[in-house]
C-alpha atoms as a PDB file:
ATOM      1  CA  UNK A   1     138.820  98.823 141.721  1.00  0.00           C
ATOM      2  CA  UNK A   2     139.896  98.901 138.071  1.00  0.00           C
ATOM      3  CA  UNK A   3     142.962 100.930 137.782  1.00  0.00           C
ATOM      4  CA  UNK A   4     142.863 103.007 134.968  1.00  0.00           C
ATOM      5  CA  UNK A   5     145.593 106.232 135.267  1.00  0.00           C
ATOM      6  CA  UNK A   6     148.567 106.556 136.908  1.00  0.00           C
ATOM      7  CA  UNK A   7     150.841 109.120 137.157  1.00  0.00           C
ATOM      8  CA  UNK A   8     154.355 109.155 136.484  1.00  0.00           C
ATOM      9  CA  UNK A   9     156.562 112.035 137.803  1.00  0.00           C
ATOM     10  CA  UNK A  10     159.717 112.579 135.855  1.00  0.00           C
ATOM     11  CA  UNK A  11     163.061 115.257 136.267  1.00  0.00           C
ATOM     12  CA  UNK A  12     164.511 112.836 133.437  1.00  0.00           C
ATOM     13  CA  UNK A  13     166.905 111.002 135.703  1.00  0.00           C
ATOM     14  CA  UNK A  14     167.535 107.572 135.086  1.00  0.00           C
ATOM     15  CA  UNK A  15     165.670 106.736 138.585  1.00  0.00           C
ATOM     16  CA  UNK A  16     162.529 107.984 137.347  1.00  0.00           C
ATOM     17  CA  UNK A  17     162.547 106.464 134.241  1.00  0.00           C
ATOM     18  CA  UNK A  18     162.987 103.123 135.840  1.00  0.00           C
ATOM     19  CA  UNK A  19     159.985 104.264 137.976  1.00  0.00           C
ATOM     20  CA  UNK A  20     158.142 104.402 135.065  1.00  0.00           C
ATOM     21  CA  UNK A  21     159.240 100.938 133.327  1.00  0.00           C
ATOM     22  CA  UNK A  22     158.484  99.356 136.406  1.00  0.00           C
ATOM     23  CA  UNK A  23     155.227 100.536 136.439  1.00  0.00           C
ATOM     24  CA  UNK A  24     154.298  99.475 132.977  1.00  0.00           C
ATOM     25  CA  UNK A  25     155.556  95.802 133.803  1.00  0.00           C
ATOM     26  CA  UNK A  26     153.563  95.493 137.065  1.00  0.00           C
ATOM     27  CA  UNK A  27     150.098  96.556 135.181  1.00  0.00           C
ATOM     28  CA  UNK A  28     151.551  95.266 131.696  1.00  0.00           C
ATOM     29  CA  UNK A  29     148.076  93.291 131.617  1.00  0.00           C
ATOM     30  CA  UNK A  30     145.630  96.431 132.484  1.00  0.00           C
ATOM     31  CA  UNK A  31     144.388  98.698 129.811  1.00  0.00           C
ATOM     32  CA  UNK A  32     145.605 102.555 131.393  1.00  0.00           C
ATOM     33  CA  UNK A  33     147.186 105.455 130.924  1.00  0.00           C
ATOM     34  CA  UNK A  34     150.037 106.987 132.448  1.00  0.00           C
ATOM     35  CA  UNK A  35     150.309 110.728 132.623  1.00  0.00           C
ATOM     36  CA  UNK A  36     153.843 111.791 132.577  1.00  0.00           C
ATOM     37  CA  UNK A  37     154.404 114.921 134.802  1.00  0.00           C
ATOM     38  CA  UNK A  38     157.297 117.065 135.186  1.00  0.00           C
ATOM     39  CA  UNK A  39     157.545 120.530 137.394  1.00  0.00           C
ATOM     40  CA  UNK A  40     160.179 122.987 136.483  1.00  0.00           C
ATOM     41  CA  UNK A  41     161.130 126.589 138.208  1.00  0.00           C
ATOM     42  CA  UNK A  42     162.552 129.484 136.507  1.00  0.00           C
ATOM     43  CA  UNK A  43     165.872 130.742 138.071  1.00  0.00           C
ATOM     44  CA  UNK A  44     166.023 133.684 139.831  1.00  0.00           C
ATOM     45  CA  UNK A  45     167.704 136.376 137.913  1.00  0.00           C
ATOM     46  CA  UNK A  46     169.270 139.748 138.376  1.00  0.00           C
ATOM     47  CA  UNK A  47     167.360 143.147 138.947  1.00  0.00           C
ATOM     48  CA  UNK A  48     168.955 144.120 135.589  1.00  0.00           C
ATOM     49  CA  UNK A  49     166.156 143.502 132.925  1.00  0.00           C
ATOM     50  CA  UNK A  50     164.753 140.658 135.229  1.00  0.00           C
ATOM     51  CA  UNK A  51     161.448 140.642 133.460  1.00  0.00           C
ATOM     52  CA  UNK A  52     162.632 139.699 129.929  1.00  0.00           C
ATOM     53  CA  UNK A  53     165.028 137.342 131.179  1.00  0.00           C
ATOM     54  CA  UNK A  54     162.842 135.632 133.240  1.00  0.00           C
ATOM     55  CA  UNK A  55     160.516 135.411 130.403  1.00  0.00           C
ATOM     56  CA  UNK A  56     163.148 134.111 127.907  1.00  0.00           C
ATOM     57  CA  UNK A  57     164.626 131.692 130.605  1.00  0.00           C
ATOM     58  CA  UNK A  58     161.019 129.984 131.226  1.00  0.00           C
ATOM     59  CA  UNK A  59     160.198 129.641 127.679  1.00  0.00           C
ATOM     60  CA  UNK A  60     163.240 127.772 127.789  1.00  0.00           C
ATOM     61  CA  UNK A  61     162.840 125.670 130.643  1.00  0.00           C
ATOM     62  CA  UNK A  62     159.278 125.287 129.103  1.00  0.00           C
ATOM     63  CA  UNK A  63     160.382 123.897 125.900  1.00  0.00           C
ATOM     64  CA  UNK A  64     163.112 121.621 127.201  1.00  0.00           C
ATOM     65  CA  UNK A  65     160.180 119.816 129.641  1.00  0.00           C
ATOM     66  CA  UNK A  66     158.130 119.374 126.632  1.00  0.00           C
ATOM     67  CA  UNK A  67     160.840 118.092 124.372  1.00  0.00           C
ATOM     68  CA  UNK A  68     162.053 116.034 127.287  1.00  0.00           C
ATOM     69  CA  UNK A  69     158.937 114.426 127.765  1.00  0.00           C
ATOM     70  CA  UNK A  70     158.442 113.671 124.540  1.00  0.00           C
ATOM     71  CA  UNK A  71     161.657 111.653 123.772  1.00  0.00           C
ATOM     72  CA  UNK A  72     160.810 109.688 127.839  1.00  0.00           C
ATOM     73  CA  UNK A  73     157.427 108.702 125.887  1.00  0.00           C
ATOM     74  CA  UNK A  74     159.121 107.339 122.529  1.00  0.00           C
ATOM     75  CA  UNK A  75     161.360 105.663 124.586  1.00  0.00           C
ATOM     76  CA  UNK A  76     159.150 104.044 127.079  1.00  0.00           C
ATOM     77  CA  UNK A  77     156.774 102.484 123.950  1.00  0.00           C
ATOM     78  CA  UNK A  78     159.782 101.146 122.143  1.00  0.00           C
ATOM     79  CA  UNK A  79     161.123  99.862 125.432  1.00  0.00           C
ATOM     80  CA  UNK A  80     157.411  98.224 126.202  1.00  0.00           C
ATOM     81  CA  UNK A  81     155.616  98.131 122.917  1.00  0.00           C
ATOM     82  CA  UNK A  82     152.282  97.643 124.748  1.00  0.00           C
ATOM     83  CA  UNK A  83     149.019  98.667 122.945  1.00  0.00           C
ATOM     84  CA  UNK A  84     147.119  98.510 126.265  1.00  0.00           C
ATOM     85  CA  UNK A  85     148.913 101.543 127.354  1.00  0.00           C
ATOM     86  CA  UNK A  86     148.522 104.983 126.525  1.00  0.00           C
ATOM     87  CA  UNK A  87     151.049 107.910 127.258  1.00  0.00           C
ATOM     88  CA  UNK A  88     150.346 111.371 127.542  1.00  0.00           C
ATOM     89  CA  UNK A  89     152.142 114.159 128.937  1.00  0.00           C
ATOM     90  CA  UNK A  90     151.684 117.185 131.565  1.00  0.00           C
ATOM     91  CA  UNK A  91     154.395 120.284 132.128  1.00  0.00           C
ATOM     92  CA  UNK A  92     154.094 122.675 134.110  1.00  0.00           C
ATOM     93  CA  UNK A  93     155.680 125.270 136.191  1.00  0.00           C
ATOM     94  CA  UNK A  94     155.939 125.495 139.930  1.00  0.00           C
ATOM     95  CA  UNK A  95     156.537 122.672 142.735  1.00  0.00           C
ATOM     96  CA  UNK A  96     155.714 119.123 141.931  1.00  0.00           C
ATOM     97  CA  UNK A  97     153.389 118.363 144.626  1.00  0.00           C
ATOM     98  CA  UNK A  98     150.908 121.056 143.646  1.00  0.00           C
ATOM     99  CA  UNK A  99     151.138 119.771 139.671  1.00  0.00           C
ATOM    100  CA  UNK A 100     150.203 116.223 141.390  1.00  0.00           C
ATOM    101  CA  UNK A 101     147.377 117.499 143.403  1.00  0.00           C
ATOM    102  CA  UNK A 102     146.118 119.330 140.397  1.00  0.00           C
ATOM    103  CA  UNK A 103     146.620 116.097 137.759  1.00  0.00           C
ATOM    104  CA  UNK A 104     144.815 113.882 140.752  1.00  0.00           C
ATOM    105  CA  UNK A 105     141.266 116.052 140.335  1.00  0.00           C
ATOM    106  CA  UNK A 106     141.473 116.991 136.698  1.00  0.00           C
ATOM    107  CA  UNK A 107     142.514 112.836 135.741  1.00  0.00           C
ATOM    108  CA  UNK A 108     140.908 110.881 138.057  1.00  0.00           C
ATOM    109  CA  UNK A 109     144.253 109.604 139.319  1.00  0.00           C
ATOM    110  CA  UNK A 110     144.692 105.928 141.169  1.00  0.00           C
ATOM    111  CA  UNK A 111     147.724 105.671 141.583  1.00  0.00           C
ATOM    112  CA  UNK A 112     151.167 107.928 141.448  1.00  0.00           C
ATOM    113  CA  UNK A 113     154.462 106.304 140.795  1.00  0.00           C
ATOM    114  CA  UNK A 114     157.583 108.080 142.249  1.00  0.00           C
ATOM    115  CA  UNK A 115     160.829 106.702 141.662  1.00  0.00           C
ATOM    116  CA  UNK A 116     163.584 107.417 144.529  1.00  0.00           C
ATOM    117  CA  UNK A 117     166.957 108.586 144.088  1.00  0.00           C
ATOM    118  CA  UNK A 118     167.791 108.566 147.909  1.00  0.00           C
ATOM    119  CA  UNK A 119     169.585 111.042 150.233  1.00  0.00           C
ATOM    120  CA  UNK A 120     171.298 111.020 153.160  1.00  0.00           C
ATOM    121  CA  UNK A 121     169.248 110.864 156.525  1.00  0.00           C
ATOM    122  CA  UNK A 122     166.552 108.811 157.931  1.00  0.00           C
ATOM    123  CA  UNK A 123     164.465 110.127 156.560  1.00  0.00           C
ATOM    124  CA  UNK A 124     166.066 110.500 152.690  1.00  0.00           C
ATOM    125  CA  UNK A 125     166.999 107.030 153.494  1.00  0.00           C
ATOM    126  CA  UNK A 126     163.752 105.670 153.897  1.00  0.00           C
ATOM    127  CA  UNK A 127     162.561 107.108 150.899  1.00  0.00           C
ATOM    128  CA  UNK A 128     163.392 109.919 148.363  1.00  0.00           C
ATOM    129  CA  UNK A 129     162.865 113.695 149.299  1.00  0.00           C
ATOM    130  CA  UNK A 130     160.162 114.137 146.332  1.00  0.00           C
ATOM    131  CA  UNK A 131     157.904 111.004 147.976  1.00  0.00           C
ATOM    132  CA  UNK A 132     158.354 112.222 151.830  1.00  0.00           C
ATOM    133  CA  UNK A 133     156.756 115.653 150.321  1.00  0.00           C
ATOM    134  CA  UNK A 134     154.188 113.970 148.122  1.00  0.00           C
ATOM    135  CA  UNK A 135     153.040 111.927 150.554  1.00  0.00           C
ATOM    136  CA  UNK A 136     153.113 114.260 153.628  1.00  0.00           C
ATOM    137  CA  UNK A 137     150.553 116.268 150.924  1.00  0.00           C
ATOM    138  CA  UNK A 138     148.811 113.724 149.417  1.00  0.00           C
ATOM    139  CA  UNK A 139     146.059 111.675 151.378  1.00  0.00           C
ATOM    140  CA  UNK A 140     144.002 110.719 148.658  1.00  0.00           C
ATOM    141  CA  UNK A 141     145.648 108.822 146.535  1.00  0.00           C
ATOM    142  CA  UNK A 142     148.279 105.663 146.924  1.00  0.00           C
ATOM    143  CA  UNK A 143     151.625 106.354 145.671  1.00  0.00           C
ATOM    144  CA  UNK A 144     154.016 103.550 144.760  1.00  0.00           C
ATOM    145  CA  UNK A 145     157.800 104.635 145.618  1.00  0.00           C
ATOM    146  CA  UNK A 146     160.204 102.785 143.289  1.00  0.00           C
ATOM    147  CA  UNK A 147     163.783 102.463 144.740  1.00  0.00           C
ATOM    148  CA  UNK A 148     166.843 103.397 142.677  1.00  0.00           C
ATOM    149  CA  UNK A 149     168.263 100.916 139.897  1.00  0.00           C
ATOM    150  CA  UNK A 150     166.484  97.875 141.081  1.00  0.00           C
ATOM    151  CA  UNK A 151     165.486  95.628 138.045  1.00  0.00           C
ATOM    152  CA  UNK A 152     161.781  94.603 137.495  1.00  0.00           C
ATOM    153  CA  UNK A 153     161.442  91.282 138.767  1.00  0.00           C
ATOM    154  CA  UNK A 154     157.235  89.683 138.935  1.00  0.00           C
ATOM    155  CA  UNK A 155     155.350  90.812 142.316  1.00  0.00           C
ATOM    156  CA  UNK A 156     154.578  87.188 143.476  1.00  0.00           C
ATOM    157  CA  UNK A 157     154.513  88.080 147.450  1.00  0.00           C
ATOM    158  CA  UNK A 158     153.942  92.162 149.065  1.00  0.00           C
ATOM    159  CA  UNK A 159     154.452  92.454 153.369  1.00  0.00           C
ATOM    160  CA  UNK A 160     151.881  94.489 154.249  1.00  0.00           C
ATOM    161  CA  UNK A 161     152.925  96.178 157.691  1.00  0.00           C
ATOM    162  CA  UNK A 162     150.593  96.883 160.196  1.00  0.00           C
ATOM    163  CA  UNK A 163     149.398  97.482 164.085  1.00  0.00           C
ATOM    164  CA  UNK A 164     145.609  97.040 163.395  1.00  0.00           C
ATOM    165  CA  UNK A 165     144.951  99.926 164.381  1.00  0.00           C
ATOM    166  CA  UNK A 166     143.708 101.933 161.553  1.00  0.00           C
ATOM    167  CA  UNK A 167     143.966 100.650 157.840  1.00  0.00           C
ATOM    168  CA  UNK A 168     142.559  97.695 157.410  1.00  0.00           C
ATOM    169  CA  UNK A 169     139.507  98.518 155.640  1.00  0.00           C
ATOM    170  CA  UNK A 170     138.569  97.272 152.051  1.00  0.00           C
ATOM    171  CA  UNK A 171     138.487 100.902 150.767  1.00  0.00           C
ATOM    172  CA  UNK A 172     141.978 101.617 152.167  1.00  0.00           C
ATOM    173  CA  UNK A 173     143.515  98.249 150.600  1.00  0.00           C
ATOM    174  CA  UNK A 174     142.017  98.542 147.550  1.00  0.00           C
ATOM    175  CA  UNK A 175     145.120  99.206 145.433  1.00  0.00           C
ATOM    176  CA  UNK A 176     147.269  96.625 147.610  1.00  0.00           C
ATOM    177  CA  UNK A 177     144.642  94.226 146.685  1.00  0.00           C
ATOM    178  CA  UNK A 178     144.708  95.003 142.993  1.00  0.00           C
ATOM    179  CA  UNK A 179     148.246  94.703 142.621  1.00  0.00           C
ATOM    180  CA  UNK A 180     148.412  91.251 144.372  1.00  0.00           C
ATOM    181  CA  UNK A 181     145.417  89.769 142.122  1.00  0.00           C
ATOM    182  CA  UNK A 182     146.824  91.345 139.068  1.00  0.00           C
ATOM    183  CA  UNK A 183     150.108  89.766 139.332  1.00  0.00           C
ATOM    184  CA  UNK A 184     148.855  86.739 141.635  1.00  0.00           C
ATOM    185  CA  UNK A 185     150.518  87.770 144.357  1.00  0.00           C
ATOM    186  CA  UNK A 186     150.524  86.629 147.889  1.00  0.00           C
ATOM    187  CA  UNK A 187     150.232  88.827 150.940  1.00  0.00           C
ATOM    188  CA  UNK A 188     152.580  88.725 153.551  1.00  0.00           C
ATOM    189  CA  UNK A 189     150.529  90.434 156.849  1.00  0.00           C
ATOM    190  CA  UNK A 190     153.505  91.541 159.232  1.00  0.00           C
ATOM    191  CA  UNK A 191     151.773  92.105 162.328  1.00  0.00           C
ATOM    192  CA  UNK A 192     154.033  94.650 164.714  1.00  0.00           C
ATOM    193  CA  UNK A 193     153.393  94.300 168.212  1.00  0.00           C
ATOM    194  CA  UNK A 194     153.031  97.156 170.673  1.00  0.00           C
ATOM    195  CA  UNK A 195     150.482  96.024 173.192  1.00  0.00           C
ATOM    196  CA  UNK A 196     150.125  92.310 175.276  1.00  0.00           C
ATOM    197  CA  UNK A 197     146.827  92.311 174.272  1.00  0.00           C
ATOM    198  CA  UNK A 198     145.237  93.484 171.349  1.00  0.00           C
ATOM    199  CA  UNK A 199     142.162  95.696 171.805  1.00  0.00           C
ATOM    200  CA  UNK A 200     138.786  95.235 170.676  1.00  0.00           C
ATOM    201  CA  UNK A 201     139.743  97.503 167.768  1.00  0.00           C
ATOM    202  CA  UNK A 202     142.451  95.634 166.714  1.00  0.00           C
ATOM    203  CA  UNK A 203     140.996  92.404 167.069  1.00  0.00           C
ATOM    204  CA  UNK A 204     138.254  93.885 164.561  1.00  0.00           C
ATOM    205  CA  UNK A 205     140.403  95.674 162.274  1.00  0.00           C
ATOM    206  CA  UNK A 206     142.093  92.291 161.970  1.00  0.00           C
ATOM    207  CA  UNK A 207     139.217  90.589 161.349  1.00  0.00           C
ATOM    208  CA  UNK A 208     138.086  93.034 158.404  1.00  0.00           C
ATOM    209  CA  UNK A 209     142.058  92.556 157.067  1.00  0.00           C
ATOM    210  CA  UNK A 210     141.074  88.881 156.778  1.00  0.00           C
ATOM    211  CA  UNK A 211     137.687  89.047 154.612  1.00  0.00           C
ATOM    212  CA  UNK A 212     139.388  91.524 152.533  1.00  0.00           C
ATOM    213  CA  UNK A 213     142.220  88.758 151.610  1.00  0.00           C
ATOM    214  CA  UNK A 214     139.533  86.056 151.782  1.00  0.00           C
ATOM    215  CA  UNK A 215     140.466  85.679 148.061  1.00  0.00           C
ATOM    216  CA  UNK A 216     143.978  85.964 148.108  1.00  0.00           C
ATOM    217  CA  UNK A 217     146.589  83.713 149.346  1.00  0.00           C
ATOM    218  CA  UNK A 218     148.007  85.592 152.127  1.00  0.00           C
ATOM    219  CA  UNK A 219     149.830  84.482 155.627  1.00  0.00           C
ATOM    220  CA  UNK A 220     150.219  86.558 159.167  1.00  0.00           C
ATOM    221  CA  UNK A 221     153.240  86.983 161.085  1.00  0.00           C
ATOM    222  CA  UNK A 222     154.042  89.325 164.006  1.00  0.00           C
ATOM    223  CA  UNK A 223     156.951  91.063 165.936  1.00  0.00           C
ATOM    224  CA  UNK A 224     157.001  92.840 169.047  1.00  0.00           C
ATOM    225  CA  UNK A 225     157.475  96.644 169.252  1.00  0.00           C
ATOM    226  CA  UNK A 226     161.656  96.080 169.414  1.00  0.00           C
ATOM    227  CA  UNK A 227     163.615  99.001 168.842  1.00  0.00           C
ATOM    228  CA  UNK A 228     165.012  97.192 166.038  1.00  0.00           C
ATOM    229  CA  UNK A 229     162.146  95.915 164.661  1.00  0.00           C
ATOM    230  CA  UNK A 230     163.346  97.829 161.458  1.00  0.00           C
ATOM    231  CA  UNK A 231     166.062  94.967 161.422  1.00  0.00           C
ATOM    232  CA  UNK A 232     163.344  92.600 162.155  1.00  0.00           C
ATOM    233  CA  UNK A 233     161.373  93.957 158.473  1.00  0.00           C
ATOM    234  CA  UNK A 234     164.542  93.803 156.551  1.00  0.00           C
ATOM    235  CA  UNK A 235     165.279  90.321 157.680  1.00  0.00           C
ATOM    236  CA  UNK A 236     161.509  89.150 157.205  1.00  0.00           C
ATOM    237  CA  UNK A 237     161.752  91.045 153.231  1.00  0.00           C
ATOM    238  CA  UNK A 238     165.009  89.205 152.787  1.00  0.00           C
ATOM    239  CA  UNK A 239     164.001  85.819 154.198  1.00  0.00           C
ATOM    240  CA  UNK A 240     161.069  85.740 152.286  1.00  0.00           C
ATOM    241  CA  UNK A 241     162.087  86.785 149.133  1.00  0.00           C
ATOM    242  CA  UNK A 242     159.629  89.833 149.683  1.00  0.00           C
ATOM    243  CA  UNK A 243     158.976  91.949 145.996  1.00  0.00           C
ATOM    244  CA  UNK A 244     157.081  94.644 147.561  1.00  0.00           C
ATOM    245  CA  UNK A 245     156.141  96.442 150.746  1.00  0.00           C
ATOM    246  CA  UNK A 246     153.200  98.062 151.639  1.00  0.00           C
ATOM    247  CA  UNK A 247     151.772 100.236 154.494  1.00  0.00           C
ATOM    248  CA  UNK A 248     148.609 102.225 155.332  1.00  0.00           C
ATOM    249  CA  UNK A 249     149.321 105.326 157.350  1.00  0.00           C
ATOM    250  CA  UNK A 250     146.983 107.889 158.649  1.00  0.00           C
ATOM    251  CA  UNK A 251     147.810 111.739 159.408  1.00  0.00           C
ATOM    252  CA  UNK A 252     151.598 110.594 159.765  1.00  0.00           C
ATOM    253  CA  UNK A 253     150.709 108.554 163.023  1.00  0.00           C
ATOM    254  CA  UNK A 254     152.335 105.570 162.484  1.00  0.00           C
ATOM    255  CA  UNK A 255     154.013 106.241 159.242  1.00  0.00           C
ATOM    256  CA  UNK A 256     155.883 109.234 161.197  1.00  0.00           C
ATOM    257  CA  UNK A 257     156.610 107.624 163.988  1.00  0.00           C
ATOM    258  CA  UNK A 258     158.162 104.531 162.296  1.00  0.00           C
ATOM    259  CA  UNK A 259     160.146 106.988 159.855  1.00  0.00           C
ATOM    260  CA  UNK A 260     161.360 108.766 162.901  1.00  0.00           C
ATOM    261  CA  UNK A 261     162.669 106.067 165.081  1.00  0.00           C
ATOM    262  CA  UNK A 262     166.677 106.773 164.436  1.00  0.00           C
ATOM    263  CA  UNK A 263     167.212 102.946 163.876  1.00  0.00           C
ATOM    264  CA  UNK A 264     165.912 103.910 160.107  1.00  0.00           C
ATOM    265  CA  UNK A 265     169.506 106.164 160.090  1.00  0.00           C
ATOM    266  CA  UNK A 266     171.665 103.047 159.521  1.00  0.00           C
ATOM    267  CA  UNK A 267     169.281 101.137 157.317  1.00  0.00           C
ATOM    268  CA  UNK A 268     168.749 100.884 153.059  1.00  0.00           C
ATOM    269  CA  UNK A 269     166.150  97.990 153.306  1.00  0.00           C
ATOM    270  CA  UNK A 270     163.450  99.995 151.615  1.00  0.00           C
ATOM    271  CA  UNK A 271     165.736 100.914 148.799  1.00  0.00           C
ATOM    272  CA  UNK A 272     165.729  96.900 147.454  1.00  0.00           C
ATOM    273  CA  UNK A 273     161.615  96.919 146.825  1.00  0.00           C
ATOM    274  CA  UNK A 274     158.682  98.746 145.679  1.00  0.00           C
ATOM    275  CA  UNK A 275     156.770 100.699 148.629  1.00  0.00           C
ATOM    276  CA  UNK A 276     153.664 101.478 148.612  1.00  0.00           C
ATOM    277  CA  UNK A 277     152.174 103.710 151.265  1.00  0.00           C
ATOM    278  CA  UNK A 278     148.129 103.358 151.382  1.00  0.00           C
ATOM    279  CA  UNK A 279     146.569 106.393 152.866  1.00  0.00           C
ATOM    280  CA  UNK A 280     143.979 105.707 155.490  1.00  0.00           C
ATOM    281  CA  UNK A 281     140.237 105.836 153.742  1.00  0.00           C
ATOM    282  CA  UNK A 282     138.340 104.211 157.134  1.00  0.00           C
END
């Protein structure tokens, strides 16, 4: 898989401009363009001549996305100055999912890079309103969650966290694999636990996990299904220096039910790396 555009949502904040630089340092080597994208609403206005101020107040909102996203593209090439990567921009009004579904088809999108401001919740806390959406939408296409005001630092080892049961096919990994041979990463295979035995479908799905790695360094590791086994993740990404995480999910099965567990409540351990949540393409 050769990735060649990415998108890049944007609301201006300082989190998703990060988002962005990241972005452009992990494929600083690959020739692609990003596609900046940024949703605004009009605000609901009085009865009293609604239909001209609604007008006038969109044109607005119209031009200040466009000018925005302008000055986030001069800044990110003087901030990169990298010829291998092109910049163009997409505004539009209405919710930001539905501008990223529409961007995925008309682009040819691999990848879309989120960055996370964080709420309260365990939900918020796991990740960033905007991605929960996105990816509860999205099934198509990986998307690569950058936490709040964490500094670029080189990908040299991602956890990939798994049960074997679905997700370990060479079409689903494709973009985990990418990263990790772009940046000669390692892969960390986190194996949780919930059965004594594995089943035959495990056992294969963890077979097909290893000839997809066959060419990249990678290691296994596995935890039982502990009700803290969220504790058990932060101490493995903290232990082993982890850079980024990564997790294959199908129809919200095991994403959900991990996101739900209300250990997540008290944690912030996927607000120090990268996530990137692989939708399920067995």
């Amino acid at each position: 898989m050769t990735i060649k555009n990415i998108i890049v949502a944007t609301d201006f904040s300082n989190e998703a401009y990060n988002a962005l630089f990241y972005a452009t340092q992990i494929f600083a080597e690959n020739q692609c363009t990003f596609y900046l994208v940024n949703a605004y609403d009009d605000i609901v206005v009085s009865a009293k001549n609604a239909l001209f101020t609604g007008e006038k107040v969109l044109k607005k909102l119209e031009a200040n996305s466009n000018e925005n996203l302008t000055k986030t593209v001069h800044k990110i090439i003087l901030d990169t100055a990298n010829d291998k990567h092109l910049f163009k921009t997409i505004s539009s009004k209405g919710s930001l999912s539905t501008l990223i579904s529409k961007t995925l088809v008309d682009y040819k999108i691999d990848l879309i890079v989120l960055g996370n401001k964080g709420k309260t919740g365990a939900k918020e806390l796991f990740m960033g309103s905007n991605t929960i959406q996105i990816a509860n939408t999205i099934t198509q296409c990986p998307i690569l969650a950058i936490p709040k005001e964490i500094s670029f630092k080189p990908i040299k080892e991602i956890a990939f966290v798994t049960d074997y049961k679905k997700g370990c096919t060479k079409s689903t990994l494709s973009m985990l694999l990418n990263i990790a041979a772009i940046t000669d990463a390692s892969v960390a295979v986190l194996h949780i636990n919930e059965e004594e035995i594995m089943s035959p479908k495990q056992i294969s799905n963890q077979k097909l996990l290893d000839k997809c790695l066959l060419h990249i360094p990678h290691s296994y590791d596995e935890i039982w299904n502990y009700a803290d086994k969220a504790n058990v993740i932060q101490d493995f990404i903290v232990e082993r220096e982890i850079n980024m995480l990564a997790m294959s999910y199908h129809r919200r099965r095991f994403f959900e039910r991990f996101l739900h567990e209300p250990v997540i409540m008290d944690l912030s351990i996927y607000a120090t790396v990268p996530f990137l949540i692989l939708p399920v393409q067995d």
